[in-house]
N, C-alpha and C. Protein backbone atom coordinates (compact mmCIF):
# COMPACT_ATOMS: atom_id res chain seq x y z
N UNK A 1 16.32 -147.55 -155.16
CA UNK A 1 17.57 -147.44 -154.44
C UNK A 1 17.34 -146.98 -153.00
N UNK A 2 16.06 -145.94 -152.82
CA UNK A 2 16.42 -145.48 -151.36
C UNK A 2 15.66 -146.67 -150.66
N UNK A 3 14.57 -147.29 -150.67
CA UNK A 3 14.17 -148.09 -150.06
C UNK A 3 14.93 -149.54 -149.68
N UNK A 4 16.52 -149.87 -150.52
CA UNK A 4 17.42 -150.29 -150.57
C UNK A 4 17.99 -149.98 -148.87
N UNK A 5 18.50 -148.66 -149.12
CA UNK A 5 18.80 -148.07 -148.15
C UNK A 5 18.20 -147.88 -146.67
N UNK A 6 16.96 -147.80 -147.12
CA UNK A 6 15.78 -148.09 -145.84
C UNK A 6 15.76 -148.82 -144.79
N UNK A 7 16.01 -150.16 -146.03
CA UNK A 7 15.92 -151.67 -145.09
C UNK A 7 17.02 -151.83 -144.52
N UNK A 8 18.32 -151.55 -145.28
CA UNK A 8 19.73 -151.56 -144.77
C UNK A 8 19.47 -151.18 -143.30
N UNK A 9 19.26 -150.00 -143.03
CA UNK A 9 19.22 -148.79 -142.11
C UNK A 9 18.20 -149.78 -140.66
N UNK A 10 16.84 -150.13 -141.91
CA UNK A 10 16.30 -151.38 -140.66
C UNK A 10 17.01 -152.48 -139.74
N UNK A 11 17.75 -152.68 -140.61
CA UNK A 11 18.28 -153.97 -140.38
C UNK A 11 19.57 -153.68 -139.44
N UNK A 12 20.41 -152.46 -139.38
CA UNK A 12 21.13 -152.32 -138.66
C UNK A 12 20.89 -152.08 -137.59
N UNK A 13 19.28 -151.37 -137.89
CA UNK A 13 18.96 -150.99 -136.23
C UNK A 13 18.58 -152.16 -135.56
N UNK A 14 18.14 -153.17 -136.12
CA UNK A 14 17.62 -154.44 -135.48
C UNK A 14 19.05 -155.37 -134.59
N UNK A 15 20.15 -155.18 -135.29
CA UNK A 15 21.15 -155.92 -134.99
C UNK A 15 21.40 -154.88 -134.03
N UNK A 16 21.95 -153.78 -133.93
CA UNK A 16 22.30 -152.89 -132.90
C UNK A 16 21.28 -153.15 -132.06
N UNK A 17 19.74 -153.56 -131.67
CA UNK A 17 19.03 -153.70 -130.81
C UNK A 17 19.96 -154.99 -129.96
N UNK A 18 19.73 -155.88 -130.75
CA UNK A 18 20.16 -157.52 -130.34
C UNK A 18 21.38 -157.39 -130.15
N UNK A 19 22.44 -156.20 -130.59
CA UNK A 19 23.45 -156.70 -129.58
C UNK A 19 23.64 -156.03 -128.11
N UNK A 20 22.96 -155.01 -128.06
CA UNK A 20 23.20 -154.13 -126.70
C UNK A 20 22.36 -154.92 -125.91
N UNK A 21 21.20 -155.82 -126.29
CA UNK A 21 20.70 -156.80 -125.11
C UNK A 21 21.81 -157.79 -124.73
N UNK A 22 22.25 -158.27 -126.07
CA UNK A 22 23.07 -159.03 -125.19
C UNK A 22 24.36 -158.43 -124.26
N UNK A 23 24.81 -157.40 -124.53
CA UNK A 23 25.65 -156.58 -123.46
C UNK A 23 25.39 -156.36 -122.55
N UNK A 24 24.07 -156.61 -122.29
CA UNK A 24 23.49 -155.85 -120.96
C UNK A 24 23.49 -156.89 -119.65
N UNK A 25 24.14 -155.95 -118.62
CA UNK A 25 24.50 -156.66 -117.68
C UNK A 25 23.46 -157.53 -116.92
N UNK A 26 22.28 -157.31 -117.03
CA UNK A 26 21.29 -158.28 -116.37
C UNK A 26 20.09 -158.23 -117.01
N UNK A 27 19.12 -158.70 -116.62
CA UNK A 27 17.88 -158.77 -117.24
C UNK A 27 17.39 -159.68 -118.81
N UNK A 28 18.50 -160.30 -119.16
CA UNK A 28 18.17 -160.66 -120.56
C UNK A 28 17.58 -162.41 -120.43
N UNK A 29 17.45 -162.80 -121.50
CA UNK A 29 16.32 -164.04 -121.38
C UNK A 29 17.27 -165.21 -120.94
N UNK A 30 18.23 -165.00 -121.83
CA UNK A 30 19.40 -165.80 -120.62
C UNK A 30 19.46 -165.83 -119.16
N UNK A 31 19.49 -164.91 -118.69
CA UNK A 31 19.59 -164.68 -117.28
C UNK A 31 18.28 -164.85 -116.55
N UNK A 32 16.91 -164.57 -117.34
CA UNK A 32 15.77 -164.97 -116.99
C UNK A 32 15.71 -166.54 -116.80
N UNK A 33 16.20 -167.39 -117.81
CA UNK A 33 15.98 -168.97 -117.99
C UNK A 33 16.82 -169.12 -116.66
N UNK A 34 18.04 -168.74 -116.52
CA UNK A 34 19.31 -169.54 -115.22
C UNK A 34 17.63 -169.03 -114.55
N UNK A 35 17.43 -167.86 -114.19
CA UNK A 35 16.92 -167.31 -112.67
C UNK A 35 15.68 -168.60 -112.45
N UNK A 36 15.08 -169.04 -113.61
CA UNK A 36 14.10 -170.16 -113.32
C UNK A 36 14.22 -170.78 -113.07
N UNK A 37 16.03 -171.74 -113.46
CA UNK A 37 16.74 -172.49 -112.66
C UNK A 37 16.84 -172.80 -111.20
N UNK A 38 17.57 -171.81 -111.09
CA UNK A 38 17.83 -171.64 -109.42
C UNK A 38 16.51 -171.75 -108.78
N UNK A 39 15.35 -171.10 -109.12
CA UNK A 39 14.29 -171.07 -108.51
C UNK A 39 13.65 -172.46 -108.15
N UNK A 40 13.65 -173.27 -109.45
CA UNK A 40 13.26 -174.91 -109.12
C UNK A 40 13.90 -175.22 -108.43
N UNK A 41 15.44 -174.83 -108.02
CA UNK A 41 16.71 -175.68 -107.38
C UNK A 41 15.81 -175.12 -105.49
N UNK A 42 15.36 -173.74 -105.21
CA UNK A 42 15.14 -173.08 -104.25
C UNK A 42 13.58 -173.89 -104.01
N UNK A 43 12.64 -174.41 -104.71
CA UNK A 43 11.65 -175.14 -104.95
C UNK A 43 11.95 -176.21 -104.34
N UNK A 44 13.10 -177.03 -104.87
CA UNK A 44 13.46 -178.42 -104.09
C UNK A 44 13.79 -179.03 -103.27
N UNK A 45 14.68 -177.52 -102.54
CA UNK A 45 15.06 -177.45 -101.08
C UNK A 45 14.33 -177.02 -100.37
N UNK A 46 12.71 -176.54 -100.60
CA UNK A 46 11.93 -176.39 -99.33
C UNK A 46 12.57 -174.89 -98.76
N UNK A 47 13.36 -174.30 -99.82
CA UNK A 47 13.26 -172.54 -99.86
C UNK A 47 12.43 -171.77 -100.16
N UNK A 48 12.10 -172.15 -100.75
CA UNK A 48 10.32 -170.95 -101.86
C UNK A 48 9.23 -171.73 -101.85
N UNK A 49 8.31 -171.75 -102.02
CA UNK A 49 6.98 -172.08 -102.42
C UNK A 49 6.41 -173.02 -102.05
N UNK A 50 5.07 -173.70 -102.18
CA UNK A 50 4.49 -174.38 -101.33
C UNK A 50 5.64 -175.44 -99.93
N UNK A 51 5.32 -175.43 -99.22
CA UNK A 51 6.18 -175.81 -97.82
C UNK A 51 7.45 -175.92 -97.47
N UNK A 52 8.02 -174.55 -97.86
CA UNK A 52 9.05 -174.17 -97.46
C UNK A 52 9.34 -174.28 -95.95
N UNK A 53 10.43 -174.68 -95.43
CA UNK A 53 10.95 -174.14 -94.30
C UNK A 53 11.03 -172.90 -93.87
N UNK A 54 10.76 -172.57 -92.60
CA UNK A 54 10.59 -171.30 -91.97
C UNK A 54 11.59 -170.77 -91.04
N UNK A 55 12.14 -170.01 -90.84
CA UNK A 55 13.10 -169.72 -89.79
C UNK A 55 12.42 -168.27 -88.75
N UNK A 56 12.85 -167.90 -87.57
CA UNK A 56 12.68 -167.05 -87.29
C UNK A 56 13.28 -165.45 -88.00
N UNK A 57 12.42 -164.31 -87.99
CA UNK A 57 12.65 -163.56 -89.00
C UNK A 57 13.94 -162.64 -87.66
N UNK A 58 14.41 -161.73 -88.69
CA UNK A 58 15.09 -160.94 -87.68
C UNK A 58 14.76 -159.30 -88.34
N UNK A 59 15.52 -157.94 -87.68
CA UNK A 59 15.16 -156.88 -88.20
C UNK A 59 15.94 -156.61 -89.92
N UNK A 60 15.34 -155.81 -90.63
CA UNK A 60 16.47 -155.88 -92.14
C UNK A 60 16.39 -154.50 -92.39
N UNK A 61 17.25 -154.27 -92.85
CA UNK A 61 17.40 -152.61 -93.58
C UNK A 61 16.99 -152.38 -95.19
N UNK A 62 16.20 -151.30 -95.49
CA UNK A 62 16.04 -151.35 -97.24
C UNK A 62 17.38 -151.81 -97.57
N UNK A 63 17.34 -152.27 -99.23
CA UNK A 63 16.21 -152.11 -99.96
C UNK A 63 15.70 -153.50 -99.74
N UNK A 64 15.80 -154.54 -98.78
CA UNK A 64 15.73 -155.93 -98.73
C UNK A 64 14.12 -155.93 -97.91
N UNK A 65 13.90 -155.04 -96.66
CA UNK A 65 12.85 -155.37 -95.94
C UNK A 65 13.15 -155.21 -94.88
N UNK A 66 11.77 -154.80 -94.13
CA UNK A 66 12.08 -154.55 -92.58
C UNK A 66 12.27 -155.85 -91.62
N UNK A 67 11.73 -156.77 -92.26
CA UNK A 67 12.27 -158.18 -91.48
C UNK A 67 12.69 -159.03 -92.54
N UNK A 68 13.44 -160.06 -92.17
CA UNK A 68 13.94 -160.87 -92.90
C UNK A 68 14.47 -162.18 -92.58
N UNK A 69 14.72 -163.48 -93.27
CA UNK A 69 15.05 -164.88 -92.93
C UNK A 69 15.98 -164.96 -94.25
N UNK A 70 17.08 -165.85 -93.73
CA UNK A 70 18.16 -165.48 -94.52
C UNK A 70 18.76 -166.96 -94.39
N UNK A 71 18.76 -168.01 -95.52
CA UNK A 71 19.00 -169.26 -95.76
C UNK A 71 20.55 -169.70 -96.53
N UNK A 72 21.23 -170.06 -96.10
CA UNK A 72 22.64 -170.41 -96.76
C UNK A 72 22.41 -171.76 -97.17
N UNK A 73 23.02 -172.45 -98.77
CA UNK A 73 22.99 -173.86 -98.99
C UNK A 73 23.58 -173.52 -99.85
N UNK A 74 24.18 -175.39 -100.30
CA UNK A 74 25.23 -175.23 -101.61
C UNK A 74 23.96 -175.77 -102.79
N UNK A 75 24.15 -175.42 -104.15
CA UNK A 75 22.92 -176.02 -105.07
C UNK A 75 23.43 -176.15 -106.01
N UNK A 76 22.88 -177.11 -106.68
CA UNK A 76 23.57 -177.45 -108.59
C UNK A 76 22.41 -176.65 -109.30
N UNK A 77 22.97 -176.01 -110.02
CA UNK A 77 22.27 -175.31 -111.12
C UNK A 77 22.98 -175.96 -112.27
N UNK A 78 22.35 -176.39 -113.27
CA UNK A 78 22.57 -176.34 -114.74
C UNK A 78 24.11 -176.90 -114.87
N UNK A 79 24.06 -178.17 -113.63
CA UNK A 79 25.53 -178.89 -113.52
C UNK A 79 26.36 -178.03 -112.94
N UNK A 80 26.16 -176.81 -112.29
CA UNK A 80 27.46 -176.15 -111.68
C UNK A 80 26.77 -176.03 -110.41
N UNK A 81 27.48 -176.80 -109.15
CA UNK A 81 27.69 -176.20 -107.58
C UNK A 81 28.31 -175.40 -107.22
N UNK A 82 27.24 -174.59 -106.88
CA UNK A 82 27.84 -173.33 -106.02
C UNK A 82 27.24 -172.90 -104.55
N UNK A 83 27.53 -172.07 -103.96
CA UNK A 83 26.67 -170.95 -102.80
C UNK A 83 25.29 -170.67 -102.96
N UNK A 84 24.41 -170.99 -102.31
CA UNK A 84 23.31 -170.59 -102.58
C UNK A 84 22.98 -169.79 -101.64
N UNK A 85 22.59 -168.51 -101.32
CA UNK A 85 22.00 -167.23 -100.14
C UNK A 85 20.26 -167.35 -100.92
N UNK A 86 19.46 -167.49 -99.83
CA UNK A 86 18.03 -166.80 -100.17
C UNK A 86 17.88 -166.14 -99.16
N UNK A 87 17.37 -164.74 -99.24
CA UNK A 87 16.47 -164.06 -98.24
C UNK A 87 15.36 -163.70 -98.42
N UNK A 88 14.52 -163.51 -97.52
CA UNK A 88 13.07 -163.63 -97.90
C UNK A 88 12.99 -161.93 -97.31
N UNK A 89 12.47 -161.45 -97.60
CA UNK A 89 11.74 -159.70 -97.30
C UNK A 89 10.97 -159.90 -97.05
N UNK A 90 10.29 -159.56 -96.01
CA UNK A 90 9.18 -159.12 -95.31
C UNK A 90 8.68 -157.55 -94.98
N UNK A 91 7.05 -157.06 -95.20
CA UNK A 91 7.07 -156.24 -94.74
C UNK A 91 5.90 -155.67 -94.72
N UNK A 92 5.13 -154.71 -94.88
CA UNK A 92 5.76 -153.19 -94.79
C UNK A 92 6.40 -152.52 -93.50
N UNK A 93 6.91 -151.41 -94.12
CA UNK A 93 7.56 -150.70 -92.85
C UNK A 93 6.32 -151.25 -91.55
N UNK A 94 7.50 -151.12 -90.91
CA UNK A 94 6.69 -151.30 -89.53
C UNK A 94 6.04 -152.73 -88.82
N UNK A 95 6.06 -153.20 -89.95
CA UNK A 95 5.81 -154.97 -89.33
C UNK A 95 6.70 -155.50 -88.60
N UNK A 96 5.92 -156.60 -87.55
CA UNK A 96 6.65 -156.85 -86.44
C UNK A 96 6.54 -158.23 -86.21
N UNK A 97 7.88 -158.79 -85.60
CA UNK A 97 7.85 -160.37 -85.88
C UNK A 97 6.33 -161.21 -85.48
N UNK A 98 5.77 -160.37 -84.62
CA UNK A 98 4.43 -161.57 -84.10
C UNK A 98 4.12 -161.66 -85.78
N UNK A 99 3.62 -160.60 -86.33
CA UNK A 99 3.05 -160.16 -87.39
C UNK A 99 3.37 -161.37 -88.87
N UNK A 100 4.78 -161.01 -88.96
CA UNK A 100 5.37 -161.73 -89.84
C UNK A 100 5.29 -163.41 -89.37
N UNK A 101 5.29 -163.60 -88.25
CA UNK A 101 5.51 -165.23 -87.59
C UNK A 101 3.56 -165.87 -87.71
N UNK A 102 3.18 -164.89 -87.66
CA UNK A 102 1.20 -165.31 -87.59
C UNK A 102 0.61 -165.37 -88.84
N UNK A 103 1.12 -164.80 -89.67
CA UNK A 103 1.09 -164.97 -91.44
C UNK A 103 2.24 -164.58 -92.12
N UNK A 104 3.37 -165.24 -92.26
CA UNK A 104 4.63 -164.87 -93.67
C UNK A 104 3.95 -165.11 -95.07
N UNK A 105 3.00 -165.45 -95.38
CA UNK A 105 2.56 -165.30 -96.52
C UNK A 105 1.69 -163.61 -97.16
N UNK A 106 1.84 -163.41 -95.73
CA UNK A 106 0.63 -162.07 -96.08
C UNK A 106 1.71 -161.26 -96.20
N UNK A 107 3.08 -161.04 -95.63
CA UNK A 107 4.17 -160.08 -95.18
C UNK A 107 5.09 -160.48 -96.41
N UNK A 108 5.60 -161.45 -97.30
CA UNK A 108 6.49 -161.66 -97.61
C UNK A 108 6.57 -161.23 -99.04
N UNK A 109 7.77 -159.91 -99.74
CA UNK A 109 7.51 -158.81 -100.44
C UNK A 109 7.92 -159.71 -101.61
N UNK A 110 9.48 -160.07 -100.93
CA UNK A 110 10.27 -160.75 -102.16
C UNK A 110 11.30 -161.37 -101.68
N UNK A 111 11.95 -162.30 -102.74
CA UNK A 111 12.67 -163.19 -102.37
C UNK A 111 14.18 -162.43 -103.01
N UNK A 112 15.49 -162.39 -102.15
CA UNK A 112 16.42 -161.89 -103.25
C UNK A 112 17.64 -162.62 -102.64
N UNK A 113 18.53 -163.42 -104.06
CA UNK A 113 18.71 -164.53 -104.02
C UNK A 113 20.29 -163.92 -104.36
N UNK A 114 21.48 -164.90 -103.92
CA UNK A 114 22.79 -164.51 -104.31
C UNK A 114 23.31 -166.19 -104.91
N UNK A 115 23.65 -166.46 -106.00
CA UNK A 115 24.17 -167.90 -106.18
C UNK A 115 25.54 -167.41 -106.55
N UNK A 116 26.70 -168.70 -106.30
CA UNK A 116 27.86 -168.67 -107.23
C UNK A 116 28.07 -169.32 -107.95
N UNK A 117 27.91 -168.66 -109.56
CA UNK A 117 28.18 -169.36 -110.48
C UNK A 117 29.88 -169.73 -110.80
N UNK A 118 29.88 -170.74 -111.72
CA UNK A 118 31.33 -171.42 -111.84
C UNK A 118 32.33 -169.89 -112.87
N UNK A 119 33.44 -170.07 -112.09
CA UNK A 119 34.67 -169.37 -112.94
C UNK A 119 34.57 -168.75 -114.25
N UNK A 120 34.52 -167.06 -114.20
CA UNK A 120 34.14 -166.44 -115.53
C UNK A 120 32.96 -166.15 -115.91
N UNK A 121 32.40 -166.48 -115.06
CA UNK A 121 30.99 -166.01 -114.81
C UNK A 121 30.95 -164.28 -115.06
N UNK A 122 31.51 -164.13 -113.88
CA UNK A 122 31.68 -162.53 -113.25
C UNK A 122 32.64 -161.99 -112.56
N UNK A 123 33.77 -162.38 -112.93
CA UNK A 123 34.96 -162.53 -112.01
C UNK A 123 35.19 -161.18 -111.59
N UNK A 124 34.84 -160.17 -112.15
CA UNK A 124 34.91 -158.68 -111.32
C UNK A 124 34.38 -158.81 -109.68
N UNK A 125 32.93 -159.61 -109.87
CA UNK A 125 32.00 -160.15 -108.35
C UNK A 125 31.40 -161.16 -108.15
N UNK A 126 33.24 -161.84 -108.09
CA UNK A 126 33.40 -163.15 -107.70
C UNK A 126 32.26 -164.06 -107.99
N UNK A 127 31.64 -163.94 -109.26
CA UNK A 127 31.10 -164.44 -110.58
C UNK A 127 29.78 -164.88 -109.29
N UNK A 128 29.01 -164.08 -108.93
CA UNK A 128 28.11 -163.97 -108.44
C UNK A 128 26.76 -163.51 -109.11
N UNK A 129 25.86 -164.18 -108.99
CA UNK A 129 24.06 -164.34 -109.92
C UNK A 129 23.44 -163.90 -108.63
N UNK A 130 22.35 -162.51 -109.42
CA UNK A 130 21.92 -162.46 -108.18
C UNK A 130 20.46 -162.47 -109.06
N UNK A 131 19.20 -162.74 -108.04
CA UNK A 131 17.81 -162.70 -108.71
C UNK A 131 17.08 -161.94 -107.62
N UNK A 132 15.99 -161.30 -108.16
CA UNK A 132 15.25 -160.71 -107.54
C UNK A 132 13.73 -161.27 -107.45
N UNK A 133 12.88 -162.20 -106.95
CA UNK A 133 12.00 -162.76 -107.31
C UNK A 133 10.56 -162.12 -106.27
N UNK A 134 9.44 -162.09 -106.98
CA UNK A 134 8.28 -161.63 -106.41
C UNK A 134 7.70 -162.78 -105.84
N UNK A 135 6.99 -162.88 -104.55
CA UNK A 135 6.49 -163.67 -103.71
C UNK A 135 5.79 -165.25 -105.09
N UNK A 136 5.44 -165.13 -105.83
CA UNK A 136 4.86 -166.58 -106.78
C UNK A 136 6.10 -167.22 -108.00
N UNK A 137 7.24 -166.57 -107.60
CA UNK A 137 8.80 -166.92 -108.26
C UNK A 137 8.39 -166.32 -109.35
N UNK A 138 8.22 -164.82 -109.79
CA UNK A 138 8.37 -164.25 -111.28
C UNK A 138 9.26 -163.66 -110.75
N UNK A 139 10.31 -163.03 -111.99
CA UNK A 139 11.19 -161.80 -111.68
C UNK A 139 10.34 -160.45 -111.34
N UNK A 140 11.18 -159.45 -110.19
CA UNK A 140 10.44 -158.47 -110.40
C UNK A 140 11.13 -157.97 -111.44
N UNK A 141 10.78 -156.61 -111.63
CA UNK A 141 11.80 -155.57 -112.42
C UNK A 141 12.11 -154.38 -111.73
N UNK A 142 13.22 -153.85 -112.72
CA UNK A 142 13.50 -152.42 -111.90
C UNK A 142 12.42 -151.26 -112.28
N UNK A 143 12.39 -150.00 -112.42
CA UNK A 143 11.79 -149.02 -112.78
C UNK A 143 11.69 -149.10 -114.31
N UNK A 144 13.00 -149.53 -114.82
CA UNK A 144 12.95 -148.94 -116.23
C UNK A 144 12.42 -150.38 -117.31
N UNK A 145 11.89 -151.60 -116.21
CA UNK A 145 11.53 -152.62 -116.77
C UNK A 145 12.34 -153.78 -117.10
N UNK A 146 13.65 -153.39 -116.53
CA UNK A 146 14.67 -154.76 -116.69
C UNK A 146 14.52 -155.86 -115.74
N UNK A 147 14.18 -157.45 -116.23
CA UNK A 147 14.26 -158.20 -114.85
C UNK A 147 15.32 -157.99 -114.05
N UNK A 148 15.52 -158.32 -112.75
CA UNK A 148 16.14 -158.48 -112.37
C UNK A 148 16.71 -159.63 -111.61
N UNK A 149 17.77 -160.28 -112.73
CA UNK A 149 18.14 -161.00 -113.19
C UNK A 149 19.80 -161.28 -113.75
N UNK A 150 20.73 -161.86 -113.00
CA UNK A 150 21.97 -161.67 -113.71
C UNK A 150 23.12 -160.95 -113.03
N UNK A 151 24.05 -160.16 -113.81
CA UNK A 151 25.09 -159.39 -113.34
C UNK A 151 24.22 -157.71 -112.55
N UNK A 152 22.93 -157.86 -111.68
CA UNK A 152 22.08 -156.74 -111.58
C UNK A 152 22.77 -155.67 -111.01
N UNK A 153 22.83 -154.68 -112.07
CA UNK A 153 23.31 -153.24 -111.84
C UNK A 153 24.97 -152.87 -111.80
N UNK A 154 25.34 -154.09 -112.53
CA UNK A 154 26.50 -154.05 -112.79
C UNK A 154 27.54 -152.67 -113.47
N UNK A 155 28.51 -151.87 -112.90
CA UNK A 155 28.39 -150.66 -113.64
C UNK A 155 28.10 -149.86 -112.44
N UNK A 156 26.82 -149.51 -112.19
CA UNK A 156 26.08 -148.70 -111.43
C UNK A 156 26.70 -148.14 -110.23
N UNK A 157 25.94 -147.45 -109.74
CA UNK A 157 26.75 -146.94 -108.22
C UNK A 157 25.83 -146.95 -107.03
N UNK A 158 24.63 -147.24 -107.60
CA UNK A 158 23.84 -148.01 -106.75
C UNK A 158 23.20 -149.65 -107.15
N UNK A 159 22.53 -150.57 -106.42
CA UNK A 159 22.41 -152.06 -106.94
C UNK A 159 23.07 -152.80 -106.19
N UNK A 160 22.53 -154.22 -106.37
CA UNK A 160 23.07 -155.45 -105.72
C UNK A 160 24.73 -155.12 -105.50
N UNK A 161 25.21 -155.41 -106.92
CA UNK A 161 26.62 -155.27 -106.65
C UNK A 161 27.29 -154.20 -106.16
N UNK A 162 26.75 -152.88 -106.28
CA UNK A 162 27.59 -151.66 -105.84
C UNK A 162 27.55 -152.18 -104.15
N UNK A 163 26.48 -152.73 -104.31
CA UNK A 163 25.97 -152.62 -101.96
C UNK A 163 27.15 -153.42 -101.80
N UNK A 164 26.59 -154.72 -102.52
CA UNK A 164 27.69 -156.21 -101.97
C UNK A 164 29.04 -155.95 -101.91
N UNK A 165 29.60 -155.36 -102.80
CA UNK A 165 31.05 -155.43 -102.97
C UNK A 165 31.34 -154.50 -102.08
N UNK A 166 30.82 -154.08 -101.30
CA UNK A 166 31.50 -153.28 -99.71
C UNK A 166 32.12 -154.38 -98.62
N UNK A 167 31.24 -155.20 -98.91
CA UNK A 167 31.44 -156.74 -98.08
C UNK A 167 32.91 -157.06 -98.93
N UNK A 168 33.92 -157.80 -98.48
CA UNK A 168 35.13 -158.45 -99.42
C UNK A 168 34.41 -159.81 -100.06
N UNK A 169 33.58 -160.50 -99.20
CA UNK A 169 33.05 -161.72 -99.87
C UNK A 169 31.60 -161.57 -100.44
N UNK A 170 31.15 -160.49 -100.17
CA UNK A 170 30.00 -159.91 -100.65
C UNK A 170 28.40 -160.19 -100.46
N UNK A 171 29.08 -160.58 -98.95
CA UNK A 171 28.27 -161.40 -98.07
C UNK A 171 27.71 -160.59 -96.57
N UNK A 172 27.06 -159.76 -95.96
CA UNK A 172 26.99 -158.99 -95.21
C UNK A 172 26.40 -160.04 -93.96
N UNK A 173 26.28 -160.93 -93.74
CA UNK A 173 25.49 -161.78 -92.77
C UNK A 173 26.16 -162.51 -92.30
N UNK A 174 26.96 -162.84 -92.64
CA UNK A 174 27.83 -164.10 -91.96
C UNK A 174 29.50 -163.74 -92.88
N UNK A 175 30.37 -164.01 -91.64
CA UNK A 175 31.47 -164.28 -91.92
C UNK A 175 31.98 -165.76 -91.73
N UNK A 176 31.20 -166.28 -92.30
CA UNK A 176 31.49 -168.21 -92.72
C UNK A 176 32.19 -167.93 -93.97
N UNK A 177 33.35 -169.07 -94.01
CA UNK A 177 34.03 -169.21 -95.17
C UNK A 177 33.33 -169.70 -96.29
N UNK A 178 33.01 -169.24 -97.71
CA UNK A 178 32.36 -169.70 -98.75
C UNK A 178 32.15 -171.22 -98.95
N UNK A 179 33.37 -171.91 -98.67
CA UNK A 179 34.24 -173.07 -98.57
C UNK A 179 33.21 -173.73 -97.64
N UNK A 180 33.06 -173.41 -96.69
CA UNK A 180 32.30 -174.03 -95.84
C UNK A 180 31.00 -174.07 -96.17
N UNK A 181 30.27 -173.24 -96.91
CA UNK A 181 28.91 -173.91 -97.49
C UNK A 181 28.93 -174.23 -98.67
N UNK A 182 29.68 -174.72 -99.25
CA UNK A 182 29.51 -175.60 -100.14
C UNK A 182 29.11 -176.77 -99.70
């Protein structure tokens, strides 16, 4: 009978595992697969990885990088068009555009990406995907090991969304109508 009980006890904890992942506002394998998405979509447009387009960098504030290039396009992900933002981070402290312009491959930390996904997504923030990607397109993670990936830091009072949603469109770079890059 108690070993009855045992497994019960196993088994609940296993389901209570699997459902608080899936509650969780970012990082889960779902949100990992879209983020690989977008990334091929950022691949195709000559945003990320082998011969990307280059822009001139400008100055950036943490947690993004001390310099930065900052790309607006509309992209289909997984049949849904939306907004696409990439910015590229550059750095360490103290790097300086010759620096970053004479090698961006040696300077460039991470890529952190804003898409809009379709209606109900995230309608709290304006159903906005954000990814955090390390210079060879893996997710990074946060401290505690979550990709970052998804609704990131949703909740929180610091994170993507706590920063963004200071912005009304949650966009700090441009006041272009959404509408307009599509």
């Amino acid at each position: 009978m108690n070993i009855k009980i045992l497994m019960a006890a196993i088994a609940s904890l296993g389901m209570a595992a699997g459902a608080q992942a899936q509650d969780s506002p970012f990082g889960t394998d779902e949100d990992a697969a879209y983020a690989q998405a977008v990334w091929e979509v950022m691949k195709t447009q000559k945003l990320a990885g082998e011969g990307m387009i280059r822009s001139f960098p400008y100055d950036g504030v943490e947690p993004h990088g001390m310099m930065l290039e900052t790309f607006y396009s509309s992209a289909e992900v997984n049949g849904h068009t939306g907004t696409l933002i990439v910015k590229r981070n550059f750095g360490p402290e103290g790097v300086e555009v010759d620096q970053v312009l004479a090698d961006p491959d040696k300077h460039l930390g991470a890529y952190t990406v804003m898409f809009q996904r379709e209606e109900g997504y995230d309608a709290d923030n304006q159903n906005w995907f954000w990814a955090k990607y390390l210079p060879d397109g893996s997710l990074d993670m946060n401290a505690g090991g979550m990709r970052l990936a998804g609704r990131v830091a949703k909740g929180a009072d610091a994170g993507c969304i706590a920063c963004h949603s200071g912005a009304e469109d949650y966009i700090f770079t441009t006041d272009a109508p959404i509408a307009m890059m599509k």
